[in-house]
N, C-alpha and C. Protein backbone atom coordinates (compact mmCIF):
# COMPACT_ATOMS: atom_id res chain seq x y z
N UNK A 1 0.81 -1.19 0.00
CA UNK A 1 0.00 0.00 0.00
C UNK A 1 0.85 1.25 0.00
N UNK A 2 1.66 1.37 0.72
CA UNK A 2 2.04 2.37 0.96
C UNK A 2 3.38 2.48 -0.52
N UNK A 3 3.95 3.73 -0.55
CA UNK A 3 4.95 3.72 -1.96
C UNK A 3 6.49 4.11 -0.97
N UNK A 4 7.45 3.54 -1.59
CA UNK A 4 8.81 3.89 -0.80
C UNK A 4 9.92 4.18 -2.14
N UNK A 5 10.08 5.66 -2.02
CA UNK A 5 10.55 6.01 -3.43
C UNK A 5 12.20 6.38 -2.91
N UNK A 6 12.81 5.21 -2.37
CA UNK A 6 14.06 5.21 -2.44
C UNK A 6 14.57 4.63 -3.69
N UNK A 7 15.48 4.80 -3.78
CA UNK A 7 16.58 3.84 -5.03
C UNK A 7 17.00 2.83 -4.92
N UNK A 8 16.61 1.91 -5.56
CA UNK A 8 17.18 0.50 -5.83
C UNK A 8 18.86 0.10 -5.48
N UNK A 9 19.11 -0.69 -4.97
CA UNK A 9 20.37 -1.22 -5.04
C UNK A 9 20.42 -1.91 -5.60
N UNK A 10 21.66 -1.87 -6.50
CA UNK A 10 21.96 -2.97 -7.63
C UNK A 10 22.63 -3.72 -6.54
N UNK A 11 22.26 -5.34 -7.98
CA UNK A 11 22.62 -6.69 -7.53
C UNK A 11 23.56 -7.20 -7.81
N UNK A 12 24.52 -6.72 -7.26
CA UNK A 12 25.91 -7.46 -7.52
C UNK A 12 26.30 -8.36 -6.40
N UNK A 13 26.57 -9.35 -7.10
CA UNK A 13 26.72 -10.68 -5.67
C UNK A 13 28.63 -10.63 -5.33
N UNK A 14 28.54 -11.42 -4.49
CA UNK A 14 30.29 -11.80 -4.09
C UNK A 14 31.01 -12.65 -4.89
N UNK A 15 30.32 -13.05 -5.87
CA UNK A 15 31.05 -14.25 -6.77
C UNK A 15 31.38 -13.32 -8.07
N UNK A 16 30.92 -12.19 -8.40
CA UNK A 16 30.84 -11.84 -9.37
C UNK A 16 32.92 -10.70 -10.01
N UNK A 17 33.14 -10.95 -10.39
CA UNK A 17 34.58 -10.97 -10.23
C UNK A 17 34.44 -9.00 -11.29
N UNK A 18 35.28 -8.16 -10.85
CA UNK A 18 34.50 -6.67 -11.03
C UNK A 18 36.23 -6.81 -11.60
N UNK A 19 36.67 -6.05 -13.02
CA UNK A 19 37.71 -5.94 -13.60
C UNK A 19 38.08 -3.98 -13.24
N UNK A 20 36.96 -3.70 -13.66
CA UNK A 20 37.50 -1.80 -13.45
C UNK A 20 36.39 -1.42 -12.57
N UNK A 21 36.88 -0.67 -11.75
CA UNK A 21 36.52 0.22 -10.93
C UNK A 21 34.88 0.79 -10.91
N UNK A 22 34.03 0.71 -9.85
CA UNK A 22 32.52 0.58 -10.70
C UNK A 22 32.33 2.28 -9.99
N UNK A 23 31.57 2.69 -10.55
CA UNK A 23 31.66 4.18 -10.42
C UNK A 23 30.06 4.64 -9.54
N UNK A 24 29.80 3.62 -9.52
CA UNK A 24 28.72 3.28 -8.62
C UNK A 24 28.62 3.68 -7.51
N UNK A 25 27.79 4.32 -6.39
CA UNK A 25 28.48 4.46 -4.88
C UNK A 25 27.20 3.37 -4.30
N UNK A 26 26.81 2.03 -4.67
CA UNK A 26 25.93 1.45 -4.13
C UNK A 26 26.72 0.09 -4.19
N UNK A 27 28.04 0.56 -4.64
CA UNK A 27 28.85 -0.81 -4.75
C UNK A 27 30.37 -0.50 -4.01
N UNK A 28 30.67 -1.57 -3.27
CA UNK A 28 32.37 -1.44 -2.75
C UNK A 28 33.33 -2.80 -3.13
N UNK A 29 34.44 -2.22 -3.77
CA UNK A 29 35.17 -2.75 -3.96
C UNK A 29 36.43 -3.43 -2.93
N UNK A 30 36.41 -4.98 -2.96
CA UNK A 30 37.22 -5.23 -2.04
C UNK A 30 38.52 -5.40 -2.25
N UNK A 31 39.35 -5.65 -1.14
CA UNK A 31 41.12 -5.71 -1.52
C UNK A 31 41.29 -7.10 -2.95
N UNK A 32 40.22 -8.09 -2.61
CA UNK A 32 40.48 -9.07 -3.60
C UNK A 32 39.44 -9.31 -5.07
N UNK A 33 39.36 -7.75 -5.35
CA UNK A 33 38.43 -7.33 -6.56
C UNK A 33 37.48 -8.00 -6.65
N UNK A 34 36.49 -8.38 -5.92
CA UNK A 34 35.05 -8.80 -5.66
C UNK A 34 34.58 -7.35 -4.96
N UNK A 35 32.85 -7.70 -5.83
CA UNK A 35 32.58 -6.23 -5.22
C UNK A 35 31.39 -7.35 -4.28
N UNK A 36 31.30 -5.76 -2.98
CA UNK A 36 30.10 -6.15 -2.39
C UNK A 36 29.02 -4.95 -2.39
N UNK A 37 28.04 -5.98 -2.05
CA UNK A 37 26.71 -4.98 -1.91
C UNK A 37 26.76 -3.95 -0.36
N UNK A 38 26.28 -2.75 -0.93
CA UNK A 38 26.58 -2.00 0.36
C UNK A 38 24.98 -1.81 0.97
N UNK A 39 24.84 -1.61 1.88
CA UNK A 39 23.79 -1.38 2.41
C UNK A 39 23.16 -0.14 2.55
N UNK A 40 22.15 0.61 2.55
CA UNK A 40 21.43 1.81 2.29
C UNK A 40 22.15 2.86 3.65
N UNK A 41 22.59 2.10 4.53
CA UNK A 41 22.92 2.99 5.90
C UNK A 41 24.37 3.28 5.17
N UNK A 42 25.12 2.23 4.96
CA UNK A 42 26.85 2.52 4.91
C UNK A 42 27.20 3.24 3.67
N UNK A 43 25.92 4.07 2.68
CA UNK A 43 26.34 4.50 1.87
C UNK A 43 26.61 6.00 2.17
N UNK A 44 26.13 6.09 3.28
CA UNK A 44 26.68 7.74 3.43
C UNK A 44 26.08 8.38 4.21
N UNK A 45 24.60 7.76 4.24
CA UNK A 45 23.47 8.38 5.20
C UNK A 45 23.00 7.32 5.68
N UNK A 46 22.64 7.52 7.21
CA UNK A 46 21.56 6.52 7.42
C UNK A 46 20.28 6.71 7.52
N UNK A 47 19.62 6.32 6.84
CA UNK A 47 17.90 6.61 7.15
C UNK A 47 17.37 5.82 8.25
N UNK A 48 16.67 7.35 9.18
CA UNK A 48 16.02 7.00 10.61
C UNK A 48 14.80 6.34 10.18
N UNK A 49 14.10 6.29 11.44
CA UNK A 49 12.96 5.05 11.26
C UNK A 49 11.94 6.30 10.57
N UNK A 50 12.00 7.53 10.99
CA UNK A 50 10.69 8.49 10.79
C UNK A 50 11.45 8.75 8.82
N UNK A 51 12.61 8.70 8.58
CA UNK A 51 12.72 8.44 7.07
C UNK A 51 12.36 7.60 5.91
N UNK A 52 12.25 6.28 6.33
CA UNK A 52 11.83 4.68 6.25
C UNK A 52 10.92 4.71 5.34
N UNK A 53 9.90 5.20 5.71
CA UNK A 53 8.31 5.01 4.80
C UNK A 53 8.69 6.59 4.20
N UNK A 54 8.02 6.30 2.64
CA UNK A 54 7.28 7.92 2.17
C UNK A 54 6.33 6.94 1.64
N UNK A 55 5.33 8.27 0.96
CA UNK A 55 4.15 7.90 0.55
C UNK A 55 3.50 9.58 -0.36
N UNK A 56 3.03 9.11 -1.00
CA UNK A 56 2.76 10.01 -2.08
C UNK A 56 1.20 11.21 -1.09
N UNK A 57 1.42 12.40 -0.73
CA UNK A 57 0.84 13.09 -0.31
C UNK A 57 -0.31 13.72 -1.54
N UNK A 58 -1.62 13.37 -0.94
CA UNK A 58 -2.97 12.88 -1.62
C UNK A 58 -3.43 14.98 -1.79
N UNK A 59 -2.72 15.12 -1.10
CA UNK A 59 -3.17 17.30 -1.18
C UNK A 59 -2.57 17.69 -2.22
N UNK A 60 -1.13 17.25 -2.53
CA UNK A 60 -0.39 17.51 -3.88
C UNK A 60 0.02 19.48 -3.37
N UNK A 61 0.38 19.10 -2.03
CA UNK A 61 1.54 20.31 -1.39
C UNK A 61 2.28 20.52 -2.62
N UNK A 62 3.02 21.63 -3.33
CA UNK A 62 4.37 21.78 -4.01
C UNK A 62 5.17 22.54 -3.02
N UNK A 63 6.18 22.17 -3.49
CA UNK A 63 7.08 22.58 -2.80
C UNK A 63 7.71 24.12 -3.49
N UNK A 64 7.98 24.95 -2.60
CA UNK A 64 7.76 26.15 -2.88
C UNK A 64 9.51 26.60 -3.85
N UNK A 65 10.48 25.71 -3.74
CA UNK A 65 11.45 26.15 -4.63
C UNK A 65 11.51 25.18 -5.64
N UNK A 66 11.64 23.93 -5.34
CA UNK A 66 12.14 22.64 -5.75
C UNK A 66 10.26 22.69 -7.04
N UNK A 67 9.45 23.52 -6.67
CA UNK A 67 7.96 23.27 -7.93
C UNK A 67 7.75 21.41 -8.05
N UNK A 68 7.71 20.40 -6.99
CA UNK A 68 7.47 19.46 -6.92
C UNK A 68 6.55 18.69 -5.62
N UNK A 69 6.17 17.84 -5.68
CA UNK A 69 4.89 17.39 -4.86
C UNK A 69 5.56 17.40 -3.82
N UNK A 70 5.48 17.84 -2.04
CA UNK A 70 6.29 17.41 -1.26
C UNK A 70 5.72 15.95 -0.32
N UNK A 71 6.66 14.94 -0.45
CA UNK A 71 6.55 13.43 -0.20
C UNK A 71 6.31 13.89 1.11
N UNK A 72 4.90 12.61 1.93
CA UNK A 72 4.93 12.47 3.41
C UNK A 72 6.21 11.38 3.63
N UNK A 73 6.28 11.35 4.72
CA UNK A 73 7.42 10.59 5.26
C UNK A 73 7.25 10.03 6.78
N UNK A 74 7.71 9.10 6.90
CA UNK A 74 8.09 8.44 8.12
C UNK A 74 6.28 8.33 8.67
N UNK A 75 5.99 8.57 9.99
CA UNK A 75 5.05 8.41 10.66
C UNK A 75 3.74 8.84 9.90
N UNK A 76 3.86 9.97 9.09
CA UNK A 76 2.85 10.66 8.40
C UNK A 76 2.62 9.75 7.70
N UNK A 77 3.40 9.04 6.65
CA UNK A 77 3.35 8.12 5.25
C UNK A 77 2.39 6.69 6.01
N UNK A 78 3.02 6.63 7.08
CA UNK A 78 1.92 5.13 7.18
C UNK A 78 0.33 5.71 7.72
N UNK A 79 0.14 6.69 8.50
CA UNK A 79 -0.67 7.18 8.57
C UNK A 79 -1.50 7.58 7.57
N UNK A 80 -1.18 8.05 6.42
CA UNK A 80 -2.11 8.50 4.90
C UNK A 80 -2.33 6.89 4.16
N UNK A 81 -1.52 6.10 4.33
CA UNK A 81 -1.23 4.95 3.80
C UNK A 81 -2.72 3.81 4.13
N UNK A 82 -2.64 4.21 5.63
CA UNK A 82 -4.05 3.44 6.22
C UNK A 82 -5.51 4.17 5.96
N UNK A 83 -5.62 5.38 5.78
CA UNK A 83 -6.71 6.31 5.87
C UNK A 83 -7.00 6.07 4.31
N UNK A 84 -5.93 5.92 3.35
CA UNK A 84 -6.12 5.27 1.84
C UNK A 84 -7.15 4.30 1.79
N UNK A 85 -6.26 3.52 2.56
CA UNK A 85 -6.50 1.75 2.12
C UNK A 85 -8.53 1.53 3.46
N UNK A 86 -8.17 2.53 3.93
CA UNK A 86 -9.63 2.38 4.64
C UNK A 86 -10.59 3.05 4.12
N UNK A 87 -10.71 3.71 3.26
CA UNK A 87 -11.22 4.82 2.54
C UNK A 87 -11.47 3.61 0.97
N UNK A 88 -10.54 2.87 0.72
CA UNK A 88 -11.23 2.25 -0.71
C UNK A 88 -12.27 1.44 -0.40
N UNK A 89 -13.01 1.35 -1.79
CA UNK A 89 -13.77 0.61 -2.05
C UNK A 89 -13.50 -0.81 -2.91
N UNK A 90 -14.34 -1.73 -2.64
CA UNK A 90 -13.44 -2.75 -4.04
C UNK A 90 -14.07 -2.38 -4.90
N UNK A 91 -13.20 -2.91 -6.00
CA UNK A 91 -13.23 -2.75 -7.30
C UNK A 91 -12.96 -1.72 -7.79
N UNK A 92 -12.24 -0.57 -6.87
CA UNK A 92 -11.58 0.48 -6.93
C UNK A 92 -10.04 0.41 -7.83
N UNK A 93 -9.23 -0.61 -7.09
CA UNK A 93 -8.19 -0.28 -7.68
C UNK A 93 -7.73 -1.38 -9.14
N UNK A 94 -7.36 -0.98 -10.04
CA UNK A 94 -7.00 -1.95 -11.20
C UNK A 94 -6.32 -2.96 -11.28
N UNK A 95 -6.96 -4.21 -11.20
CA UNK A 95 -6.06 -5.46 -10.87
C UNK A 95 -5.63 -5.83 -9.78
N UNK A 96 -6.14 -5.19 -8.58
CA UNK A 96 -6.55 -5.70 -6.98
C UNK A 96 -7.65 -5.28 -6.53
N UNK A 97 -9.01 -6.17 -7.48
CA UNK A 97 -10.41 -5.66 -7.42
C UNK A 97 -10.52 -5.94 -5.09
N UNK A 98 -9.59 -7.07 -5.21
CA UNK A 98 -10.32 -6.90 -3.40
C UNK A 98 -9.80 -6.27 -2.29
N UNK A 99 -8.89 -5.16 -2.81
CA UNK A 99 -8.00 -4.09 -1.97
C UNK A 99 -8.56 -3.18 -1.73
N UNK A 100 -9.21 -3.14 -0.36
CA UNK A 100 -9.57 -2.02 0.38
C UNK A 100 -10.31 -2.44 1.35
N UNK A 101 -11.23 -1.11 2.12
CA UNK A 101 -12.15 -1.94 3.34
C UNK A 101 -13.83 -1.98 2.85
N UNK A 102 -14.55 -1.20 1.99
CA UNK A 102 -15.76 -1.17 1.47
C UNK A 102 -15.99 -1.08 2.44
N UNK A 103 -16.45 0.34 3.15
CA UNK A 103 -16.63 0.70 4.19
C UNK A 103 -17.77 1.66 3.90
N UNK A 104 -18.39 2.11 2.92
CA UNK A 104 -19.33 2.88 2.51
C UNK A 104 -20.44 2.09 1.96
N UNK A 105 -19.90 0.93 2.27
CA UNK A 105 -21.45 -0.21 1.70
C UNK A 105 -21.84 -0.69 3.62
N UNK A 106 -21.44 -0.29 4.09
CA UNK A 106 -22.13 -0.34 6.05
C UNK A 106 -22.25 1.07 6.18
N UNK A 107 -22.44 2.14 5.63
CA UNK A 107 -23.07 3.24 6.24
C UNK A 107 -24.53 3.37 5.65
N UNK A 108 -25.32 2.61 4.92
CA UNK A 108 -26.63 2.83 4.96
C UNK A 108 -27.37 1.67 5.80
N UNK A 109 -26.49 1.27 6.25
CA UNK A 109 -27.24 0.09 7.49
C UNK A 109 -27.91 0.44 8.66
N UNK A 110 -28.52 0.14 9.62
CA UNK A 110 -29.37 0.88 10.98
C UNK A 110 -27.87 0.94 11.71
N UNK A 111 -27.86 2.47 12.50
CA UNK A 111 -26.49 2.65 13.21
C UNK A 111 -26.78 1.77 14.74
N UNK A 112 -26.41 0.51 14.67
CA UNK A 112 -26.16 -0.14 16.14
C UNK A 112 -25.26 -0.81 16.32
N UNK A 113 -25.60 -1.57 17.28
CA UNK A 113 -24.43 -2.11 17.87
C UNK A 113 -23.52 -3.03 16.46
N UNK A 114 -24.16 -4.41 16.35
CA UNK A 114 -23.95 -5.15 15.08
C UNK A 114 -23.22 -4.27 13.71
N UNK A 115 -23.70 -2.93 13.42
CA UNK A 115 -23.09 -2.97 12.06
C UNK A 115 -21.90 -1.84 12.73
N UNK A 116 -21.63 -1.28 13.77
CA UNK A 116 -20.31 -1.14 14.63
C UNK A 116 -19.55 -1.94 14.76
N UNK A 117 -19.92 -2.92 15.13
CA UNK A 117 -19.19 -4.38 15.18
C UNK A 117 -18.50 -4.86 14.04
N UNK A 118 -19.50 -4.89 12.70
CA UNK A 118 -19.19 -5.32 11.22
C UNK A 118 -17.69 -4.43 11.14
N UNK A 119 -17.96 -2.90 11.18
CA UNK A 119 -17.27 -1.96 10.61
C UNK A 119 -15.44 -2.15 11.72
N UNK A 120 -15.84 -2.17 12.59
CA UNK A 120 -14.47 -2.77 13.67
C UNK A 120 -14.25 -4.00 13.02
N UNK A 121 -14.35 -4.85 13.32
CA UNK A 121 -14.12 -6.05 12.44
C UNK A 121 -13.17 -5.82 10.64
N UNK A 122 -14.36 -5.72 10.20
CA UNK A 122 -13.63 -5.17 8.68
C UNK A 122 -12.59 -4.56 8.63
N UNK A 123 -12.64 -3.23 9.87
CA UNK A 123 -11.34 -2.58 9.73
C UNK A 123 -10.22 -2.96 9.65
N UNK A 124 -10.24 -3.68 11.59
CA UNK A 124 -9.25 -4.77 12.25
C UNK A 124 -8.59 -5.74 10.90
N UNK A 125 -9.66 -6.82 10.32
CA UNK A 125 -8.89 -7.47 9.15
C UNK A 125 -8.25 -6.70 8.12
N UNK A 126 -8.89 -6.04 7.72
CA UNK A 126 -8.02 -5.21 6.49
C UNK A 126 -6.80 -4.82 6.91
N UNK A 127 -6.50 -4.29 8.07
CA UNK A 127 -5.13 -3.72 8.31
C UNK A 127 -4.48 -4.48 8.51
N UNK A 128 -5.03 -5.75 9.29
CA UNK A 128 -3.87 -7.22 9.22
C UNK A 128 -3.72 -7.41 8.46
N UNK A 129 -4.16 -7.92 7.12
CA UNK A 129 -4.09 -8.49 6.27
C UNK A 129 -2.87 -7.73 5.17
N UNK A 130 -2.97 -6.08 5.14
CA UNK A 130 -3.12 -5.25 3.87
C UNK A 130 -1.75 -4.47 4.62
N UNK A 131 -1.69 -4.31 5.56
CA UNK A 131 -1.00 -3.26 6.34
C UNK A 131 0.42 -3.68 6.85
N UNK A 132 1.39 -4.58 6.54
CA UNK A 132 2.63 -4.96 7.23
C UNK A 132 3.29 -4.14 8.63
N UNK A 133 3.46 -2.98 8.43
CA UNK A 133 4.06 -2.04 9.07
C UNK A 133 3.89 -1.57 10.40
N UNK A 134 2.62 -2.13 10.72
CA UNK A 134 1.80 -2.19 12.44
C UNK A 134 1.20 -3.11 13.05
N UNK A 135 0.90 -3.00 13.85
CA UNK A 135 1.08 -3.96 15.46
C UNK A 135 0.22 -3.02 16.24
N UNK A 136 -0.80 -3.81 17.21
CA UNK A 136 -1.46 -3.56 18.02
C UNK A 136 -2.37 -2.73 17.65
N UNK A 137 -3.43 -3.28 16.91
CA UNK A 137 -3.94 -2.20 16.34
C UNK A 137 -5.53 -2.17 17.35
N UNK A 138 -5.75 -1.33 18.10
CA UNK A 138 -7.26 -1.17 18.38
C UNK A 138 -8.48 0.20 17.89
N UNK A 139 -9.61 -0.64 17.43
CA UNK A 139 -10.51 -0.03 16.54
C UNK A 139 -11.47 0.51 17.33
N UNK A 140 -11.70 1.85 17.70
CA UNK A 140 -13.35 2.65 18.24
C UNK A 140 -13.65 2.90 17.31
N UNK A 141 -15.09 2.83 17.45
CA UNK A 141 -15.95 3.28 17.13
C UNK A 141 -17.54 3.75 17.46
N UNK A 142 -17.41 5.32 17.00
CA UNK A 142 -18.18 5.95 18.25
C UNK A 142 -19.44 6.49 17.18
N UNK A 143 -21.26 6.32 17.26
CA UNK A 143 -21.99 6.88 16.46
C UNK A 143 -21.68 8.56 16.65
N UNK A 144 -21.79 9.25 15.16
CA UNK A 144 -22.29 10.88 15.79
C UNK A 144 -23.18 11.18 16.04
N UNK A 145 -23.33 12.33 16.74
CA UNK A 145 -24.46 12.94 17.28
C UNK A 145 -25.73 12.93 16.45
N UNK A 146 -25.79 12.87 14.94
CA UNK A 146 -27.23 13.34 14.68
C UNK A 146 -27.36 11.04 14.05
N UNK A 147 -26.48 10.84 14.18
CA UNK A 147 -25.99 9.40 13.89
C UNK A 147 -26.29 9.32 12.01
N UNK A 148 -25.74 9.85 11.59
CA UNK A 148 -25.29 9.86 10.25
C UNK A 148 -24.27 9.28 9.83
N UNK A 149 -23.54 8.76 10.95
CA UNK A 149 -21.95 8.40 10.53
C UNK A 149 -21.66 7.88 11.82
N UNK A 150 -19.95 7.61 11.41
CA UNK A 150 -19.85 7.14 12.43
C UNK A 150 -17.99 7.42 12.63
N UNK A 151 -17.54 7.80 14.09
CA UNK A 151 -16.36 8.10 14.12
C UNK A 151 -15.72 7.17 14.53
N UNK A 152 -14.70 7.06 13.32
CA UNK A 152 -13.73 5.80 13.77
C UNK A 152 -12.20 6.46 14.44
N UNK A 153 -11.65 5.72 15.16
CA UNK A 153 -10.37 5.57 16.03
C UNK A 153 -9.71 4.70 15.73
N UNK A 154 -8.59 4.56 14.84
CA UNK A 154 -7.76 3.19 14.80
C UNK A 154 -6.35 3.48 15.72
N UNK A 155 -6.10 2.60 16.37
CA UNK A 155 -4.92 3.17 17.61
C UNK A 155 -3.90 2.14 17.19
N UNK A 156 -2.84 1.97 16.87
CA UNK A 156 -1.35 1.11 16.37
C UNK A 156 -0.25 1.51 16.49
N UNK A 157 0.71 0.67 16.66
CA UNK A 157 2.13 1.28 16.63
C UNK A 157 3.07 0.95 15.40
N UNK A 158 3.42 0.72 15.34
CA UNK A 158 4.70 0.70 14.23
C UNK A 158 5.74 0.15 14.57
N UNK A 159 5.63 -0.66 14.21
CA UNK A 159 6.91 -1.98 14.35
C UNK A 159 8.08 -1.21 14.01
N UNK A 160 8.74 -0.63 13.39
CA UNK A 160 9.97 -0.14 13.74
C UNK A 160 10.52 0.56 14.49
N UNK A 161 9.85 1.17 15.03
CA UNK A 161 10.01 2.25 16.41
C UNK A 161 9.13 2.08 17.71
N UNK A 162 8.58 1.31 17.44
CA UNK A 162 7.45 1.18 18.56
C UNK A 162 6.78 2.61 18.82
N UNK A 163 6.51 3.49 18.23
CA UNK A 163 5.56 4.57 18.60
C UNK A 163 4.26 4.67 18.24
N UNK A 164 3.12 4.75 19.33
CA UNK A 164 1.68 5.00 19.07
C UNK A 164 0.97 5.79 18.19
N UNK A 165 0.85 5.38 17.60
CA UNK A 165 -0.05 6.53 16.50
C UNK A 165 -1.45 6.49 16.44
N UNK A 166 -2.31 7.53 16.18
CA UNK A 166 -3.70 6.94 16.15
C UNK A 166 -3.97 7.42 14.82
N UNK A 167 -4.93 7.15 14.39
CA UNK A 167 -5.39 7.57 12.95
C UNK A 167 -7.17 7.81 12.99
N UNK A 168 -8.15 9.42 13.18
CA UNK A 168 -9.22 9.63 12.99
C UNK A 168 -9.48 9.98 11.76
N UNK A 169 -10.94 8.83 11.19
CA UNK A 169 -11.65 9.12 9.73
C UNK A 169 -13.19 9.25 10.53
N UNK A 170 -13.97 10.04 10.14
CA UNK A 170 -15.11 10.26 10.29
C UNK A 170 -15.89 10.05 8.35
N UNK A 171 -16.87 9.39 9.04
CA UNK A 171 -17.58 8.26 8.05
C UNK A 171 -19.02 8.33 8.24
N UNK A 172 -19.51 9.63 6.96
CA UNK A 172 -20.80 9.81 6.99
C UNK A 172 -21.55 9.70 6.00
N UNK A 173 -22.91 9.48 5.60
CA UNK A 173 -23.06 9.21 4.73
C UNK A 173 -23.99 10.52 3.87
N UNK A 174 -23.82 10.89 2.79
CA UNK A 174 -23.74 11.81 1.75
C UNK A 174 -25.34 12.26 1.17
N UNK A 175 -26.38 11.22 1.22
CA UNK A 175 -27.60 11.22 0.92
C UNK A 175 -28.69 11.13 1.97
């Protein structure tokens, strides 16, 4: 779900015998002219955990010198990433007709307990299923006031850092 627009490391293995000098900085050359693969940290920078994830920002911010979209990142990116993927419908996306939560086919249902239940449920699986990147995920869900909708709470952390994040979508229906 989510997009990670780092750069590829080329695949150069240890068997592979390197004659001139590779001009590459994703490759190191050893004392016995085998190259090895370098790793994304030892190339110069290390990327923190809040660097890790980007994800394509759905407002289409530009950036005010660079005139380009500015990427979410780190905590933000999995956060837009889930509010995406909870927000589709199937048959939404092309060639993963069953990617998403169809979460707008339970808002013309009677608002009670049961189709609260449905909608926690649905959520809960979809993010297991769809979502790699989190752990501990718990789902509220609270009717609104005139009960048109309904406010959801998804509460998770993030397996690489262990930090809590919550994520609010309010989910009403239009007609």
């Amino acid at each position: 779900m989510a997009y990670n627009y780092s750069q590829p490391i080329s695949t150069v293995t240890d068997s592979t015998p390197v004659s001139t000098p590779s001009t590459s900085t994703n490759t190191n050359i050893t004392n016995d002219g085998y190259a090895n693969e370098k790793t994304p940290a030892s190339v110069g920078h290390s990327q923190t955990d809040a660097e890790r994830y980007s994800d394509l920002n759905l407002q289409m911010i530009v950036h005010p010198q660079k005139q380009d979209i500015i990427p979410l990142i780190g905590e933000q990116a999995v956060k837009n990433a889930i509010r995406t993927l909870l927000l589709t419908n199937f048959m939404e996306r092309p060639f993963q007709p069953n990617l998403g939560a169809n979460l707008r086919s339970l808002l013309f249902e009677p608002n009670d307990a049961v189709t609260r239940l449905a909608l926690k449920d649905t959520i809960f699986n979809v993010l297991s299923l769809h979502e790699p990147r989190i752990e501990n995920i718990n789902v509220v869900i609270e009717s609104t006031t005139n009960e048109n909708g309904y406010r959801v709470t998804i509460i998770f952390s993030i397996k690489e850092n262990d930090s809590i994040q919550e994520v609010e979508i309010n989910l009403r229906r239009l007609r």
